[in-house]
Protein backbone atom coordinates (compact mmCIF):
# COMPACT_ATOMS: atom_id res chain seq x y z
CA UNK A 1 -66.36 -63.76 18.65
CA UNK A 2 -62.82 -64.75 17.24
CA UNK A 3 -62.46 -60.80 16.87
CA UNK A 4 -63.40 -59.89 20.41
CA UNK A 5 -60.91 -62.32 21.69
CA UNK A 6 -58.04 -61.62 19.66
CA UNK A 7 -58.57 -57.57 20.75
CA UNK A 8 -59.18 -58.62 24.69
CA UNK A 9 -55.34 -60.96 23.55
CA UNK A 10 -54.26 -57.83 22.21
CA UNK A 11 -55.03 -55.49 25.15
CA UNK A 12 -53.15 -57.81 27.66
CA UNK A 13 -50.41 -58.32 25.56
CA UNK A 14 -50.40 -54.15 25.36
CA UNK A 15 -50.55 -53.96 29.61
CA UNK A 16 -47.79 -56.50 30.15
CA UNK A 17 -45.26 -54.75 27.32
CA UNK A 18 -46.13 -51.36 29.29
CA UNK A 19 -45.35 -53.09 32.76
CA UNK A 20 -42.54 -54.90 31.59
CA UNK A 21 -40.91 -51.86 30.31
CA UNK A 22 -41.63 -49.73 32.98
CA UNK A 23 -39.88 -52.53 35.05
CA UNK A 24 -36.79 -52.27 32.78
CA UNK A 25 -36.57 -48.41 33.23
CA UNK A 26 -36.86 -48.62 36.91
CA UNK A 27 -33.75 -51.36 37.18
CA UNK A 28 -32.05 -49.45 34.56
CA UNK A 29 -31.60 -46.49 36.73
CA UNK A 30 -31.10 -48.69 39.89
CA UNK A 31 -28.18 -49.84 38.41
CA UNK A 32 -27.41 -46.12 37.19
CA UNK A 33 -27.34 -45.23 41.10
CA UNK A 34 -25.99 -48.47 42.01
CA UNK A 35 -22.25 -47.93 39.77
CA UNK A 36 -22.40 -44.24 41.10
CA UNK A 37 -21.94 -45.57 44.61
CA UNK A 38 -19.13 -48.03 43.47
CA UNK A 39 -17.62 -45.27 41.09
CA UNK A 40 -17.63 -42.77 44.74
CA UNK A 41 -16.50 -45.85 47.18
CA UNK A 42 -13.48 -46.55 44.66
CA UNK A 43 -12.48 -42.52 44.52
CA UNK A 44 -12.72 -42.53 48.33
CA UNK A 45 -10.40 -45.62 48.54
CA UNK A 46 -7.78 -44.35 46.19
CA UNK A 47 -7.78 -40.45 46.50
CA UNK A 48 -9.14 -40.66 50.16
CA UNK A 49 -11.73 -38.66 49.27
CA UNK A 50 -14.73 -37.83 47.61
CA UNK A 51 -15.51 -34.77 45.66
CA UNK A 52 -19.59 -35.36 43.67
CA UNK A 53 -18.36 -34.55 40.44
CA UNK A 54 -20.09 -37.39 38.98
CA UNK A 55 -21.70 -36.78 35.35
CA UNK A 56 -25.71 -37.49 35.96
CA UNK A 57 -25.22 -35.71 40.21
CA UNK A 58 -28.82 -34.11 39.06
CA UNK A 59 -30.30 -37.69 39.30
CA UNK A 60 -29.48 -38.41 42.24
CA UNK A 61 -28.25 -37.12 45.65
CA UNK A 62 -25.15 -38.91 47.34
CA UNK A 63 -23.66 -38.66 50.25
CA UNK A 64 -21.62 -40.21 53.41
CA UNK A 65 -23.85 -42.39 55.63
CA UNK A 66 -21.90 -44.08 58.14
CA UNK A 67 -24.72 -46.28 59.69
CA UNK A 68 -23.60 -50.04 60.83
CA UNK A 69 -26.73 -52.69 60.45
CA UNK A 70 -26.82 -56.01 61.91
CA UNK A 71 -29.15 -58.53 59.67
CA UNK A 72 -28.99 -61.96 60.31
CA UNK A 73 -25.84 -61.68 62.26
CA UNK A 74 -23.84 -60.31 59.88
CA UNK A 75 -22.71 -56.29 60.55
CA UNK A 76 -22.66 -53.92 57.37
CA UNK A 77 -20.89 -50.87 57.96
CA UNK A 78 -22.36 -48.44 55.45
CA UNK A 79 -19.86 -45.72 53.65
CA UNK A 80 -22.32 -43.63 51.00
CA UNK A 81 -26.13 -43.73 50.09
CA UNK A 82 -27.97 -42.06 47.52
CA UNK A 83 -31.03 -41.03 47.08
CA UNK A 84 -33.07 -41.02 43.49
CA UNK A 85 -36.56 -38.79 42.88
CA UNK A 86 -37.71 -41.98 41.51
CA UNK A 87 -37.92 -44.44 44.47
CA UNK A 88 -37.67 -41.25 47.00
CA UNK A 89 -41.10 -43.09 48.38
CA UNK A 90 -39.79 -46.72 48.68
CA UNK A 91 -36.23 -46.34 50.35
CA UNK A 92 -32.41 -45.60 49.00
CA UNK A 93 -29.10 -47.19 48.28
CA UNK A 94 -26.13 -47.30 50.37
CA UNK A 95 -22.62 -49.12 49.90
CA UNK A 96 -20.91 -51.05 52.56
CA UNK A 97 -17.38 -50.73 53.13
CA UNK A 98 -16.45 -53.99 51.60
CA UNK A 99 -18.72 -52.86 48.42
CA UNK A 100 -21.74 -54.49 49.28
CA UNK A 101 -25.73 -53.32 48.64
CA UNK A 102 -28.01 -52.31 50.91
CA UNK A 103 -31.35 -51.18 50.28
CA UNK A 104 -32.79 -49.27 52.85
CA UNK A 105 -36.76 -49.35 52.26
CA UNK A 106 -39.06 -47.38 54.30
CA UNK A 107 -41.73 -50.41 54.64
CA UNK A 108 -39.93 -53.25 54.66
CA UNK A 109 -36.57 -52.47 56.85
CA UNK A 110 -33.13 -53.06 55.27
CA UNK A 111 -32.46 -55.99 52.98
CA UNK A 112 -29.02 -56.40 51.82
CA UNK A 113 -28.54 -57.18 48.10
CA UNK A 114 -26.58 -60.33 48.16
CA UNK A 115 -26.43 -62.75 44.81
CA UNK A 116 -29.24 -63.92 44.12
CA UNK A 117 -30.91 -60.98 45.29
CA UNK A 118 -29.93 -57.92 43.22
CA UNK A 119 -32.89 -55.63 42.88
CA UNK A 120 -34.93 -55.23 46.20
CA UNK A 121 -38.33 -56.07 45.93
CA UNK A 122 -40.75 -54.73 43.72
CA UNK A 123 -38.18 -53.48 41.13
């Protein structure tokens, strides 16, 4: 009996190391995208432009997006998104003119991603 529960322990443990990592991989390349966008709002401020030279480009897909959202009375003037194969079903990033996040999810509407809230739900 001691057996059976210590391989049922085991079998969790196994599910939660495999969720937990797959968790880790997904907010690993969310912050991948995330320093992209910073890395292309920083070239446009300096150079006044931006060129999509960036190392990992076949990760991702960037480009302008000039949308303004109103959330809780406070505007956000978007400047880039980008787009990942890996949350292509669930939404995309952009960056606001004064560098902050804004997660644009197909489901749940746009949620900026203020301290405390850096990932958007579900990642």
């Amino acid at each position: 009996m001691k057996i059976l529960v210590a391989i049922a322990l085991a079998i969790v443990l196994f599910f939660g190391l495999l969720y937990v990592l797959a968790t880790a991989d997904n907010r690993g390349k969310f912050i991948n995208t995330e320093s992209a966008l910073i890395e292309a709002h920083i070239e446009l401020q300096l150079c006044g432009a931006f060129t999509n030279h960036f190392r990992y480009k076949k990760t991702y897909d960037m480009y302008p997006y000039t949308n303004r959202f109103t959330i809780d009375g406070t505007s956000y003037q978007c400047e880039y998104a980008a787009k990942r194969a890996e949350f292509k079903d669930r939404g995309f990033l952009t960056i606001t003119t004064n560098q902050i996040f804004v997660w644009v999810d197909k489901e749940r509407g746009v949620i900026p991603l203020i301290r405390p809230r850096i990932f958007p739900p579900g990642f």
